[in-house]
C-alpha atoms as a PDB file:
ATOM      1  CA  UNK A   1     -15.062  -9.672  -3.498  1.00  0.00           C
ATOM      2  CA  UNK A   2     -11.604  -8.932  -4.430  1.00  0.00           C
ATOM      3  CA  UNK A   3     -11.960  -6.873  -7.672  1.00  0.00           C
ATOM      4  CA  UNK A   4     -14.281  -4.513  -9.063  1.00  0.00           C
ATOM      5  CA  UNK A   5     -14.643  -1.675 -11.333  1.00  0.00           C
ATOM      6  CA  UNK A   6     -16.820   1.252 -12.681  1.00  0.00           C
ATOM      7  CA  UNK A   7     -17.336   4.765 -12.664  1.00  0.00           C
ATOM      8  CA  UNK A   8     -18.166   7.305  -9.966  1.00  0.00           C
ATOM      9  CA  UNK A   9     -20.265  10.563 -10.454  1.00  0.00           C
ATOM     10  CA  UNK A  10     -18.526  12.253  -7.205  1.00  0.00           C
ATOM     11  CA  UNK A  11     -16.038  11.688  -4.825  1.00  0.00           C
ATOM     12  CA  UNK A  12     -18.809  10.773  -1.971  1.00  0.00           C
ATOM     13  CA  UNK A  13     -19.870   8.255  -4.385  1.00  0.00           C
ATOM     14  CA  UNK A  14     -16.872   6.910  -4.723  1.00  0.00           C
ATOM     15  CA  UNK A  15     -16.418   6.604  -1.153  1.00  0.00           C
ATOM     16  CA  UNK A  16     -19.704   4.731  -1.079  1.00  0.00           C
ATOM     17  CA  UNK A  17     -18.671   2.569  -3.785  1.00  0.00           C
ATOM     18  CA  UNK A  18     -15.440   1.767  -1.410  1.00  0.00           C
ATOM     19  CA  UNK A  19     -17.125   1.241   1.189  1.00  0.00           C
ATOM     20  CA  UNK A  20     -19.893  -1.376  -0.350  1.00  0.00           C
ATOM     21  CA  UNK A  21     -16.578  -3.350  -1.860  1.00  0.00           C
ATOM     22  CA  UNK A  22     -14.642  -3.058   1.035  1.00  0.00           C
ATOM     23  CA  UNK A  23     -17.733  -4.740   3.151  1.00  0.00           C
ATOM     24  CA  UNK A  24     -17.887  -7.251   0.297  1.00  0.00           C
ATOM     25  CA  UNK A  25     -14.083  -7.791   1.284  1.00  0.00           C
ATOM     26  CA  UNK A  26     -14.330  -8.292   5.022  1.00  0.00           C
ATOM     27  CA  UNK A  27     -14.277  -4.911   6.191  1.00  0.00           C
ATOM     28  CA  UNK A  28     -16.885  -3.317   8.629  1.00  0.00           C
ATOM     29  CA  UNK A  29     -17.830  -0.010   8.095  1.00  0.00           C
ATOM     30  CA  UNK A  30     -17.807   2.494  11.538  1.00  0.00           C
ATOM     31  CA  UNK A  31     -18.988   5.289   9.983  1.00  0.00           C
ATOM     32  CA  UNK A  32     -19.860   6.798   6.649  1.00  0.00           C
ATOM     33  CA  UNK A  33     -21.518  10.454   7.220  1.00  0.00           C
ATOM     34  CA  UNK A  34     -21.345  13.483   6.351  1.00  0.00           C
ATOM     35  CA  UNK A  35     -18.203  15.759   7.240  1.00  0.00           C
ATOM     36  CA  UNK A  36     -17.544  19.513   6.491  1.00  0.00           C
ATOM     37  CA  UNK A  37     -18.459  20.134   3.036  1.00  0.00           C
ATOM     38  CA  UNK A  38     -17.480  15.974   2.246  1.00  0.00           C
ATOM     39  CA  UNK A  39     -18.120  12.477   3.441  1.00  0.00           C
ATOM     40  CA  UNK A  40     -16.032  10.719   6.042  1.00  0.00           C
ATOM     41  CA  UNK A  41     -15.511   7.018   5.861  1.00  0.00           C
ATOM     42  CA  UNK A  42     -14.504   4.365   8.658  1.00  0.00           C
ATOM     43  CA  UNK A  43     -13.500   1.142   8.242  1.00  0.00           C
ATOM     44  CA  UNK A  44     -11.923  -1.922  10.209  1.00  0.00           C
ATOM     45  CA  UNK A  45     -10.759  -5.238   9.878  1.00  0.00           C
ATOM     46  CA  UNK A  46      -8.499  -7.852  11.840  1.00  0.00           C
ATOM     47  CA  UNK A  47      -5.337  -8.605  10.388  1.00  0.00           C
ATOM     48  CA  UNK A  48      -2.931 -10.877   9.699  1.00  0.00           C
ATOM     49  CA  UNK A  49      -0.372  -9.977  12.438  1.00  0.00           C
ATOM     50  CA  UNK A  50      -3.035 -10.105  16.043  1.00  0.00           C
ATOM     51  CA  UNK A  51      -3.842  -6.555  14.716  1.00  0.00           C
ATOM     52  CA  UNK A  52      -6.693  -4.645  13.431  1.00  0.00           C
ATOM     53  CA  UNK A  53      -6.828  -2.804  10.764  1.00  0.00           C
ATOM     54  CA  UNK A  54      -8.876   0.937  10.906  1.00  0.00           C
ATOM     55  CA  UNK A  55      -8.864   2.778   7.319  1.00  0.00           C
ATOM     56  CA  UNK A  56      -9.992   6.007   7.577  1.00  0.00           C
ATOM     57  CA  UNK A  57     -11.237   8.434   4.298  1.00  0.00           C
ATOM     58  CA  UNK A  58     -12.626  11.912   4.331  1.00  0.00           C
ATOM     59  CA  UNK A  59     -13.439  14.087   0.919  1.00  0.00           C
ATOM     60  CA  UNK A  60     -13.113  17.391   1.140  1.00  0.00           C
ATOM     61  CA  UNK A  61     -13.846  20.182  -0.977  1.00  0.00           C
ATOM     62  CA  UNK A  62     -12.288  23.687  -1.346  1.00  0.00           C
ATOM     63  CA  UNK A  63     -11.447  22.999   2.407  1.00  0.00           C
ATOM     64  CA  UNK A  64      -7.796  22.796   4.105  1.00  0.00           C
ATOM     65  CA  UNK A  65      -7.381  19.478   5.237  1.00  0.00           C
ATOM     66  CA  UNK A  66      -6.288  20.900   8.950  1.00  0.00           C
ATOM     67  CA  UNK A  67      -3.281  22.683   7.531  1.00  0.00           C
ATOM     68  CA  UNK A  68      -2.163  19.956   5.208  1.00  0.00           C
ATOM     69  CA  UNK A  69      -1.558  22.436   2.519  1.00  0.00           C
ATOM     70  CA  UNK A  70      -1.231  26.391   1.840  1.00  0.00           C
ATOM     71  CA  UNK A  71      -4.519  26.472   0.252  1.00  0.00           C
ATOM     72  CA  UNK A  72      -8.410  24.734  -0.008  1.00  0.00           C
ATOM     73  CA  UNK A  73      -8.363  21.654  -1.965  1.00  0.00           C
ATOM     74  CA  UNK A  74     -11.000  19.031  -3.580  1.00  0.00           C
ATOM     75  CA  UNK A  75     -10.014  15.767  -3.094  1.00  0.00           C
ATOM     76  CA  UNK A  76      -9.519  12.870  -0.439  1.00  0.00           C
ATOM     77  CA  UNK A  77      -7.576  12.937   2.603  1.00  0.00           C
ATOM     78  CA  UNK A  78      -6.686   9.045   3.666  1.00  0.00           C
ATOM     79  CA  UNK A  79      -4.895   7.861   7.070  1.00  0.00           C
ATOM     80  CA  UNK A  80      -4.868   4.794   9.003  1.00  0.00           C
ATOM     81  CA  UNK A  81      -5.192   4.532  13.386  1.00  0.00           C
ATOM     82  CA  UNK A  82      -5.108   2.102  15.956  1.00  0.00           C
ATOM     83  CA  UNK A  83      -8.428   2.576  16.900  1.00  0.00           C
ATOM     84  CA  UNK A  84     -12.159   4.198  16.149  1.00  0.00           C
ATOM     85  CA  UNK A  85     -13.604   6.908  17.682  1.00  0.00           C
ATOM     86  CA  UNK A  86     -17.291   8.169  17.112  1.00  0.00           C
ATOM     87  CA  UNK A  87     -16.226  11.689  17.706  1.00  0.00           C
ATOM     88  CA  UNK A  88     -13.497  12.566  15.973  1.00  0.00           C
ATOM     89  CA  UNK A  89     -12.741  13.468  12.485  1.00  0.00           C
ATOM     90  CA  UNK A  90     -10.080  10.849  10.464  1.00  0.00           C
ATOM     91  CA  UNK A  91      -7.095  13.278  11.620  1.00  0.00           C
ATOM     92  CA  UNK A  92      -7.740  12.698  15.051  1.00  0.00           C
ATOM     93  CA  UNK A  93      -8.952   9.083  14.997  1.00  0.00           C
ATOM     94  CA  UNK A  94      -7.050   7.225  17.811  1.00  0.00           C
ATOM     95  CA  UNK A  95      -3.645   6.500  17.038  1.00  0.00           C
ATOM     96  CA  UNK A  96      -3.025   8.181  14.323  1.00  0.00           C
ATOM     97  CA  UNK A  97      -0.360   9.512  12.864  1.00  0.00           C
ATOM     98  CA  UNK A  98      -0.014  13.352  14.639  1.00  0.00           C
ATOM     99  CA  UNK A  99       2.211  15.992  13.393  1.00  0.00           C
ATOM    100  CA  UNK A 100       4.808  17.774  16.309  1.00  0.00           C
ATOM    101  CA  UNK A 101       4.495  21.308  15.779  1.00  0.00           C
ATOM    102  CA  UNK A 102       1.376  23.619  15.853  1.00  0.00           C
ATOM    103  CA  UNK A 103       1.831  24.637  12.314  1.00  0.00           C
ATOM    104  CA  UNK A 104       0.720  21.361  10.514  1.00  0.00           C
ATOM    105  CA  UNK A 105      -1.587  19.814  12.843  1.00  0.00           C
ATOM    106  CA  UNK A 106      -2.195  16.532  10.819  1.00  0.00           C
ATOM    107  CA  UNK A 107      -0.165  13.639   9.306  1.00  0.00           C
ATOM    108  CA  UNK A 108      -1.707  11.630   6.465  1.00  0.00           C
ATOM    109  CA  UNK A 109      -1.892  11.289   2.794  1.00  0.00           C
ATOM    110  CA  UNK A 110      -4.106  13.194   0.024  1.00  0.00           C
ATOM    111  CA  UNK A 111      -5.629  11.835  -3.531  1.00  0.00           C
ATOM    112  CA  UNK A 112      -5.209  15.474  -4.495  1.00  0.00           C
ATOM    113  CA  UNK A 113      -6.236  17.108  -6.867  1.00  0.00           C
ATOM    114  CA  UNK A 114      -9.350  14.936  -7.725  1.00  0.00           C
ATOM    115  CA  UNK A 115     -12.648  17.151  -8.121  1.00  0.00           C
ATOM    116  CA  UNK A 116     -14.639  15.320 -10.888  1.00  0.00           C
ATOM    117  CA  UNK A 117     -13.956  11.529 -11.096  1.00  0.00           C
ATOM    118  CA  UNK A 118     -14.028   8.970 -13.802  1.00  0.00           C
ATOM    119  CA  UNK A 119     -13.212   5.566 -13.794  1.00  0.00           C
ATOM    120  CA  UNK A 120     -12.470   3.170 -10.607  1.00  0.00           C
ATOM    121  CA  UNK A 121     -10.908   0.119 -10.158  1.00  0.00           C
ATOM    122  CA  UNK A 122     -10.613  -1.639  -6.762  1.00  0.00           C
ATOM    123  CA  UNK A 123      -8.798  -4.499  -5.500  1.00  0.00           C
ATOM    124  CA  UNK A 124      -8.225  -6.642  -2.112  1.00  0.00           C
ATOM    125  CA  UNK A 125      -6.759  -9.746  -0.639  1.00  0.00           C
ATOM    126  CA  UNK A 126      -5.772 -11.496   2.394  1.00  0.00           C
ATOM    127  CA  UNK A 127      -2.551 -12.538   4.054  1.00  0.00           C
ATOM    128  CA  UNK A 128      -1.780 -10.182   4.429  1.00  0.00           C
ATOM    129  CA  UNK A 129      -4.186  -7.562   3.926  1.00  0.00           C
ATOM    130  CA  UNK A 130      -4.535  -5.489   0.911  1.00  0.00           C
ATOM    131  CA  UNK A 131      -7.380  -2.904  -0.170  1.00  0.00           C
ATOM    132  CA  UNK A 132      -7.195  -0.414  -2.629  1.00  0.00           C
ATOM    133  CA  UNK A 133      -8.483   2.036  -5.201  1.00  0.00           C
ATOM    134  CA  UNK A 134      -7.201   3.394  -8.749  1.00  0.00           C
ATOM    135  CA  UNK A 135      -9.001   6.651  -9.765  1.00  0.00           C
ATOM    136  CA  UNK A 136      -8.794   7.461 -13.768  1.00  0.00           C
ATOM    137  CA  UNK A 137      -9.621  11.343 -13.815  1.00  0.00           C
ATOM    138  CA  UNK A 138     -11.502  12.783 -17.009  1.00  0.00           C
ATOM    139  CA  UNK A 139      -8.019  14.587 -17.632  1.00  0.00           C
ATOM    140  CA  UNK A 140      -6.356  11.097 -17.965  1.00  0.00           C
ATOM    141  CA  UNK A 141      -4.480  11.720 -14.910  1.00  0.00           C
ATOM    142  CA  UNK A 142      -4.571   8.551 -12.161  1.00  0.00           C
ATOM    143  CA  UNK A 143      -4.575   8.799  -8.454  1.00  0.00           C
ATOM    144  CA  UNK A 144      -4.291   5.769  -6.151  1.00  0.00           C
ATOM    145  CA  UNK A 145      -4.398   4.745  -2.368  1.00  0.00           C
ATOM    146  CA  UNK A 146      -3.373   1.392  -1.347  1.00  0.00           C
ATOM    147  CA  UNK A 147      -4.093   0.224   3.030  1.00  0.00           C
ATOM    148  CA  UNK A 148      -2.912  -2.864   3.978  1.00  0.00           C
ATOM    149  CA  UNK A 149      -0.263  -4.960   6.437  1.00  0.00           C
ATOM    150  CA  UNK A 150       3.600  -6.021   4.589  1.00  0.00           C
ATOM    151  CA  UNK A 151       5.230  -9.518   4.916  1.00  0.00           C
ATOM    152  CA  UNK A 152       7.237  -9.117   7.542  1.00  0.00           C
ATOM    153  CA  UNK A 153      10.524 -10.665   7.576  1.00  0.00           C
ATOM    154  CA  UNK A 154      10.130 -10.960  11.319  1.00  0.00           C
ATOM    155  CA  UNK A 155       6.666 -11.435  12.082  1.00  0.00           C
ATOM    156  CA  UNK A 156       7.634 -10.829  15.939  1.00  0.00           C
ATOM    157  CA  UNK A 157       8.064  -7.080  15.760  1.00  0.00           C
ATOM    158  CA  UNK A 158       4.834  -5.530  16.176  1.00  0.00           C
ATOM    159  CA  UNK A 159       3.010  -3.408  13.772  1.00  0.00           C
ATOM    160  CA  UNK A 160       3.272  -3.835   9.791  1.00  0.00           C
ATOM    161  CA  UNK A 161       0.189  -1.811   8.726  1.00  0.00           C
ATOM    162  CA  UNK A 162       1.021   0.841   5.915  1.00  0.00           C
ATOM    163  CA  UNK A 163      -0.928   3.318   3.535  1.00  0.00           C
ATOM    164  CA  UNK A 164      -0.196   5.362   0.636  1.00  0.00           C
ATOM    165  CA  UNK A 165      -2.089   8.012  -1.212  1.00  0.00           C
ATOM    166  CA  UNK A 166      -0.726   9.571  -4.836  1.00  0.00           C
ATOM    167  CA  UNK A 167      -0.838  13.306  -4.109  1.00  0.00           C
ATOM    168  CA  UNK A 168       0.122  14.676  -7.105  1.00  0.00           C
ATOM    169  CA  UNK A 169       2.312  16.926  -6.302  1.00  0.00           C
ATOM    170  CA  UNK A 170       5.768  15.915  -7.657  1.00  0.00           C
ATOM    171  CA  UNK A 171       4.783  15.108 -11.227  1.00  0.00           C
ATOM    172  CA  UNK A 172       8.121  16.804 -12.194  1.00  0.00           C
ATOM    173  CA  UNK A 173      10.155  14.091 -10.387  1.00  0.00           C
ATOM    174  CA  UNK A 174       8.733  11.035 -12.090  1.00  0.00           C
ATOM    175  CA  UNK A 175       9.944   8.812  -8.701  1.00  0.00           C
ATOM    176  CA  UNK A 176       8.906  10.734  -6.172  1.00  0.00           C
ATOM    177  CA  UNK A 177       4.712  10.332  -6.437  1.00  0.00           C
ATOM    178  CA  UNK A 178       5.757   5.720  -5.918  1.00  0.00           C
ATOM    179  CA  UNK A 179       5.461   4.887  -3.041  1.00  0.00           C
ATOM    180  CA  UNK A 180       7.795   4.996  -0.229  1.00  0.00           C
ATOM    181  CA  UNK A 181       9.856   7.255  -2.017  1.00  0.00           C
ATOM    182  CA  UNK A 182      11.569  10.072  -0.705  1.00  0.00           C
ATOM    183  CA  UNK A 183       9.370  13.134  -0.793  1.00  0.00           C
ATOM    184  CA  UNK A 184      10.033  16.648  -0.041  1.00  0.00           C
ATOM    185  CA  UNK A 185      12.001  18.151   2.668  1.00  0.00           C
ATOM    186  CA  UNK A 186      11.301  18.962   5.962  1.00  0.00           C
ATOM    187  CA  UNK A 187       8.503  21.692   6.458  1.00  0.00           C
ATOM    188  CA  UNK A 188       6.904  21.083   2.590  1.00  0.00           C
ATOM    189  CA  UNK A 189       4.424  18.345   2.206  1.00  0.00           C
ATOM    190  CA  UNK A 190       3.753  15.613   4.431  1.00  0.00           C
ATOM    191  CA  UNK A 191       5.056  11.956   3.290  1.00  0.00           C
ATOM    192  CA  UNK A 192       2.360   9.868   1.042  1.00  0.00           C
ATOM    193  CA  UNK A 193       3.450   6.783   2.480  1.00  0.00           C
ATOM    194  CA  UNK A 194       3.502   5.128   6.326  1.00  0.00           C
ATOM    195  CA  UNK A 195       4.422   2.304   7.735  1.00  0.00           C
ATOM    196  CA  UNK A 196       3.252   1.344  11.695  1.00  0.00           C
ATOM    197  CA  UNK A 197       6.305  -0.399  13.410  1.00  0.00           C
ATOM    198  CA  UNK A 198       7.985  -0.715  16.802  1.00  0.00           C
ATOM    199  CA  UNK A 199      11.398  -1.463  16.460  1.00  0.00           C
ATOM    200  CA  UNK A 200      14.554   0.106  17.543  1.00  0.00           C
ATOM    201  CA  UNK A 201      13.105   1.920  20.495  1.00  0.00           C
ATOM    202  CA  UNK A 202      10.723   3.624  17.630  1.00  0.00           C
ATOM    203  CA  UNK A 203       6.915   2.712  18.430  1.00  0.00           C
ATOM    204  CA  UNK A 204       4.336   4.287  15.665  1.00  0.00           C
ATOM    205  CA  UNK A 205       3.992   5.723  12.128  1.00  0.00           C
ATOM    206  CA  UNK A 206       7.510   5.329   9.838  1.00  0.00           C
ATOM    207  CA  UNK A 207       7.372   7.098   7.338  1.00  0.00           C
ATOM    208  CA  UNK A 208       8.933   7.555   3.721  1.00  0.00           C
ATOM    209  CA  UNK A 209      11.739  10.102   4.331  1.00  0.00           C
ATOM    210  CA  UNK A 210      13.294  13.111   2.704  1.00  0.00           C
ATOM    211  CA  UNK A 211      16.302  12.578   3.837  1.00  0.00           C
ATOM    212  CA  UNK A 212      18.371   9.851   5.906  1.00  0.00           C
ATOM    213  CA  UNK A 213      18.041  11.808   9.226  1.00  0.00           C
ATOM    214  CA  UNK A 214      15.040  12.708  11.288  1.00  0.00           C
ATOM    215  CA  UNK A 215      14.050  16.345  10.756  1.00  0.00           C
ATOM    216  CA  UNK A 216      12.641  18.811  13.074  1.00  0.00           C
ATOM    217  CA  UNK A 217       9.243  19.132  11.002  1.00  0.00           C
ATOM    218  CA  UNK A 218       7.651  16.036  11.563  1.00  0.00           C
ATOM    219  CA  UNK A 219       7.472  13.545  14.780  1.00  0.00           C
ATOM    220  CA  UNK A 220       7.738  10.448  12.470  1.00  0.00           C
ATOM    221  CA  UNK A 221       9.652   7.890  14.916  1.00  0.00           C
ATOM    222  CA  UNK A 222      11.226   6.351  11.818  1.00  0.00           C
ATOM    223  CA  UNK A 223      12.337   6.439   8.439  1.00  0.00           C
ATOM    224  CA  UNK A 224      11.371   3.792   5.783  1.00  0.00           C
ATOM    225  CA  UNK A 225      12.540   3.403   2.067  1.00  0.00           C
ATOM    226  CA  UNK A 226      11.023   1.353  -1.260  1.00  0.00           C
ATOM    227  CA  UNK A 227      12.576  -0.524  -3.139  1.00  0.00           C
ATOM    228  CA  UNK A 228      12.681   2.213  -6.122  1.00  0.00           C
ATOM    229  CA  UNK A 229      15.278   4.181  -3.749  1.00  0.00           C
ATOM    230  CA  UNK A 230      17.337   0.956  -2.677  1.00  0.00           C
ATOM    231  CA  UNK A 231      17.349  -0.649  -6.799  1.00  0.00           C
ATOM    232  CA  UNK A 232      16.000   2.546  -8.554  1.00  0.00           C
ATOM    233  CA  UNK A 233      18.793   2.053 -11.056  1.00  0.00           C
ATOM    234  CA  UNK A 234      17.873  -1.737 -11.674  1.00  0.00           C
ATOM    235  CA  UNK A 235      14.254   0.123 -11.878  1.00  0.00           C
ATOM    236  CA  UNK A 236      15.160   2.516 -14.479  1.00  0.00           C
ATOM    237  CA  UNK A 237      16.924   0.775 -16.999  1.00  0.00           C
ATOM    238  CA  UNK A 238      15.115  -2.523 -16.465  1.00  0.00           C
ATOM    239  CA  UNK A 239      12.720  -1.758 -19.638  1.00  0.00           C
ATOM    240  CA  UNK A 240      11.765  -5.308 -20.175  1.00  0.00           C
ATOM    241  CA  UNK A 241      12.403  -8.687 -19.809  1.00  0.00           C
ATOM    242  CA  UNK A 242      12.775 -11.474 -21.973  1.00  0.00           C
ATOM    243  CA  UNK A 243       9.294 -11.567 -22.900  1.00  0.00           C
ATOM    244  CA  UNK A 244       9.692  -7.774 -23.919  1.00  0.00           C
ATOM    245  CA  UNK A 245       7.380  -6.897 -21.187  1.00  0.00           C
ATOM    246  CA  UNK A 246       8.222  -4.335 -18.650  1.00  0.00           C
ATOM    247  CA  UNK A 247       9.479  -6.372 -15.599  1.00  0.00           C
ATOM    248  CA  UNK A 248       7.721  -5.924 -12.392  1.00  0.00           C
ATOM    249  CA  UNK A 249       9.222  -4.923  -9.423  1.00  0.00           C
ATOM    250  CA  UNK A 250       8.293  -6.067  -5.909  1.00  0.00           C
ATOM    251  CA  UNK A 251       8.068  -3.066  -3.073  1.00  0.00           C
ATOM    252  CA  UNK A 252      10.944  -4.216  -0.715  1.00  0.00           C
ATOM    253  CA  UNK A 253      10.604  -1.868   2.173  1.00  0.00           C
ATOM    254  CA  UNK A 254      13.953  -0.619   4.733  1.00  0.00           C
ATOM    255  CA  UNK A 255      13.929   0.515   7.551  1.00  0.00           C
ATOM    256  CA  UNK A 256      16.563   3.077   8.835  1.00  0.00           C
ATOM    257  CA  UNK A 257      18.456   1.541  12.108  1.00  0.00           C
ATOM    258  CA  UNK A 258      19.678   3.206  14.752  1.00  0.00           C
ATOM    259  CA  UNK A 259      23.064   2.564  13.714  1.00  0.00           C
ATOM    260  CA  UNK A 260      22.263   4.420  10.369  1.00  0.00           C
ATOM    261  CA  UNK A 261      22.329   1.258   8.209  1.00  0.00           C
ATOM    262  CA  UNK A 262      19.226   0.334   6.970  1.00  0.00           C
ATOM    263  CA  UNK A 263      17.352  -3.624   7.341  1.00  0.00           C
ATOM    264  CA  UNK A 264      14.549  -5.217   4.783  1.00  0.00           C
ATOM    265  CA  UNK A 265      11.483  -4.537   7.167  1.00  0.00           C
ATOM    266  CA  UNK A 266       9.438  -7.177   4.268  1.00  0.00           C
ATOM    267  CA  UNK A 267       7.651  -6.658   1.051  1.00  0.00           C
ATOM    268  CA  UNK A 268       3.722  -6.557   0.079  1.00  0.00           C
ATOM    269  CA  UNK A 269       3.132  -9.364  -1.757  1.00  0.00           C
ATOM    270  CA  UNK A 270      -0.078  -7.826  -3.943  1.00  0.00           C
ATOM    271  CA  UNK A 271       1.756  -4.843  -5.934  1.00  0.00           C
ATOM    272  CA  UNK A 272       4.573  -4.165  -7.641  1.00  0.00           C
ATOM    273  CA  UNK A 273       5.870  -1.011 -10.143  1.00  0.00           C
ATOM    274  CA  UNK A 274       7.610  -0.921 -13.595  1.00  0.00           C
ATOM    275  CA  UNK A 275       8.083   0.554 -16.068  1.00  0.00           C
ATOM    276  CA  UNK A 276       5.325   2.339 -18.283  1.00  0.00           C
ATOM    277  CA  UNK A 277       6.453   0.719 -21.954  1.00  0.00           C
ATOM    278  CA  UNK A 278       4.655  -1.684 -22.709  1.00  0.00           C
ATOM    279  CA  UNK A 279       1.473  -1.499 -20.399  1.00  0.00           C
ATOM    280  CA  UNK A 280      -2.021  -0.537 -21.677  1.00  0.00           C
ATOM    281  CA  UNK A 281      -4.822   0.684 -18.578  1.00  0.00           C
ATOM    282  CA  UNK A 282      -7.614  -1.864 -17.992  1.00  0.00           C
ATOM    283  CA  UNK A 283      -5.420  -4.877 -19.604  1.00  0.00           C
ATOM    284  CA  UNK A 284      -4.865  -7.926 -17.535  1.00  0.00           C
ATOM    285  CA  UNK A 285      -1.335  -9.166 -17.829  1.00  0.00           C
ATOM    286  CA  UNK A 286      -0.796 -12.995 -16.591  1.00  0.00           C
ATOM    287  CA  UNK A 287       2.875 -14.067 -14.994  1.00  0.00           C
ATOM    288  CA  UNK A 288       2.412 -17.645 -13.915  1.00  0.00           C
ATOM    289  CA  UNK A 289      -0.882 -18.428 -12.324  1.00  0.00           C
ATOM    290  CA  UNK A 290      -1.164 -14.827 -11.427  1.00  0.00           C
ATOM    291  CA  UNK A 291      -2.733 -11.740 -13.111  1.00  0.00           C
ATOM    292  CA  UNK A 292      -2.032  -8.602 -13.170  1.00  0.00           C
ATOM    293  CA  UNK A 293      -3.451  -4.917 -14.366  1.00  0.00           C
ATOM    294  CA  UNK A 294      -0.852  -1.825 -14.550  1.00  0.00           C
ATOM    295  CA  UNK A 295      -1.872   1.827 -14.089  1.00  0.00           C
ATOM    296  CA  UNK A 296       0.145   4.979 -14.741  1.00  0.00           C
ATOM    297  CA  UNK A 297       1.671   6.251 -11.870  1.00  0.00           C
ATOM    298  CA  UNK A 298       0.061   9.879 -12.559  1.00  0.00           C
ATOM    299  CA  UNK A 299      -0.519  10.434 -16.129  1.00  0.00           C
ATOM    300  CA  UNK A 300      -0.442   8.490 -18.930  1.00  0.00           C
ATOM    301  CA  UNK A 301       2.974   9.182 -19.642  1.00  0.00           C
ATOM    302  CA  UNK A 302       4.321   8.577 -16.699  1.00  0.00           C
ATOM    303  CA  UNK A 303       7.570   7.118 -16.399  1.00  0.00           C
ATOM    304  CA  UNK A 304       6.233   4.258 -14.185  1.00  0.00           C
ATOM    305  CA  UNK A 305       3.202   2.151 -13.488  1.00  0.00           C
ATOM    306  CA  UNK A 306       1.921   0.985 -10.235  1.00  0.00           C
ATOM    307  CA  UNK A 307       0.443  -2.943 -10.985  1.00  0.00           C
ATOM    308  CA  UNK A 308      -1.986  -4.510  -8.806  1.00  0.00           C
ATOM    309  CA  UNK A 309      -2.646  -8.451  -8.318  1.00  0.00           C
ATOM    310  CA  UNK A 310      -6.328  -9.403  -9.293  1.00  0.00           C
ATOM    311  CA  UNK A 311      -7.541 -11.846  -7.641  1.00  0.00           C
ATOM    312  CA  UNK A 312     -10.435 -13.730  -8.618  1.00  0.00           C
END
């Protein structure tokens, strides 16, 4: 199955309604129990690249996700790892990514804050791998979380596998909630977005920086950047093209170098982001043989959409 929507009654049933369309899509499900006051959820699948891909989700509610943020929280925590283990909650799956100092004790990405949920759309593909979920909240707000593998433009250097979650945090800044954007500095929240990659002498989790330099707060080995911080001004004034639709931009990820310039790492093939003129939720746009359905970013007017490739 590569597309499916509905509605969910609670986040665990939204998990379970992942996890049924994520089977349906290849994936094999390691665990789906209950965690804490939520549901955890496990899942795997070989990749493109001589990889595998493990997708781990956890809901939580009026917990800390192990020091993620100053206070409890309802929502879903999201990482991916490098391997499964039985034992151990998603934060300490093997593998993943792993925070350097005692005070934040956990690197991933929240769909936060999400305590009653409405509508769901999913979508997945192959080569490379793509799986993910838009949330509509009752308050019109949207959260999404996208796993998957990027073309590489080098499909010698090991890794590829990213995920993002919208955390909701930054709706002042209407860039910084796309993904791979710059977040917030070092010591305030985590990064929503993470690339695996060894290159440069850097082996693990990239992730989308705050700044062009590695800071002290987090033991990311590398920085990576979108597209929307290399072209944001193309992005911003690019309201339409000449079919008076918002154009759609591919997410062209860079990596910083050691030598502090930075080199296209690839692109994922299955999404893109625009402009939010022009796009209504739950239509299906075609361009070319292709079809696509746009989402707000965060609310329904937010500057941007995030637009997903059905395929059927």
């Amino acid at each position: 199955m590569s597309f499916s929507s509905g509605t969910a009654t609670s986040l665990e049933d939204l998990l379970d309604k992942f996890r049924i369309f994520a089977e349906t899509s290849g994936y094999t499900t390691n665990r789906f129990a209950a965690s804490g006051a939520g549901y955890v959820l496990n899942l795997q699948k070989a990749g493109s690249y001589a990889n595998t891909l493990y997708c781990n989700l956890r809901s939580y509610h009026n917990e800390d996700p192990a020091g993620q943020i100053p206070q409890a929280t309802t929502g879903v925590v999201v990482n991916m790892s490098t391997g499964y283990s039985g034992a151990a909650d998603i934060m300490d799956q093997p593998g993943a990514p792993a925070a350097m100092n005692a005070a934040t004790t956990y690197y991933g990405a929240l769909i936060y804050p999400v305590s009653v949920v409405g509508k769901y759309w999913f979508f997945s593909d192959t080569s490379p791998e793509f799986l993910a979920a838009v949330i509509q909240l009752p308050n019109t707000e949207f959260r999404h979380t996208v796993f998957g593998e990027i073309e590489k433009t080098d499909a010698t250097v090991p890794g590829g596998e990213f995920f993002y979650a919208t955390n909701g945090m930054n709706q002042t800044n209407p860039t910084a909630v796309l993904p791979f954007e710059p977040t917030a500095g070092a010591g305030q929240t985590p990064s929503h977005s993470y690339i695996r990659l060894d290159l440069d002498e850097r082996s693990g989790w990239w992730m989308a920086g705050a700044k062009d330099t590695l800071g002290t707060s987090w033991s990311a080995p590398g920085i990576v950047f979108g597209a929307n911080y290399i072209d944001q001004i193309a992005r911003k004034y690019s309201k339409n093209n000449f079919s008076l639709m918002p154009s759609l931009h591919p997410f062209n990820l860079y990596g910083l170098r050691q030598d502090g310039n930075r080199s296209l790492l690839g692109y994922i093939p299955n999404w893109r982001s625009g402009r939010r003129d022009g796009f209504v939720v739950d239509q299906e746009y075609p361009l070319g043989s292709d079809t696509w359905m746009a989402f707000p970013a965060t609310t329904v007017d937010s500057l941007y959409s995030l637009v997903y490739k059905k395929v059927v």
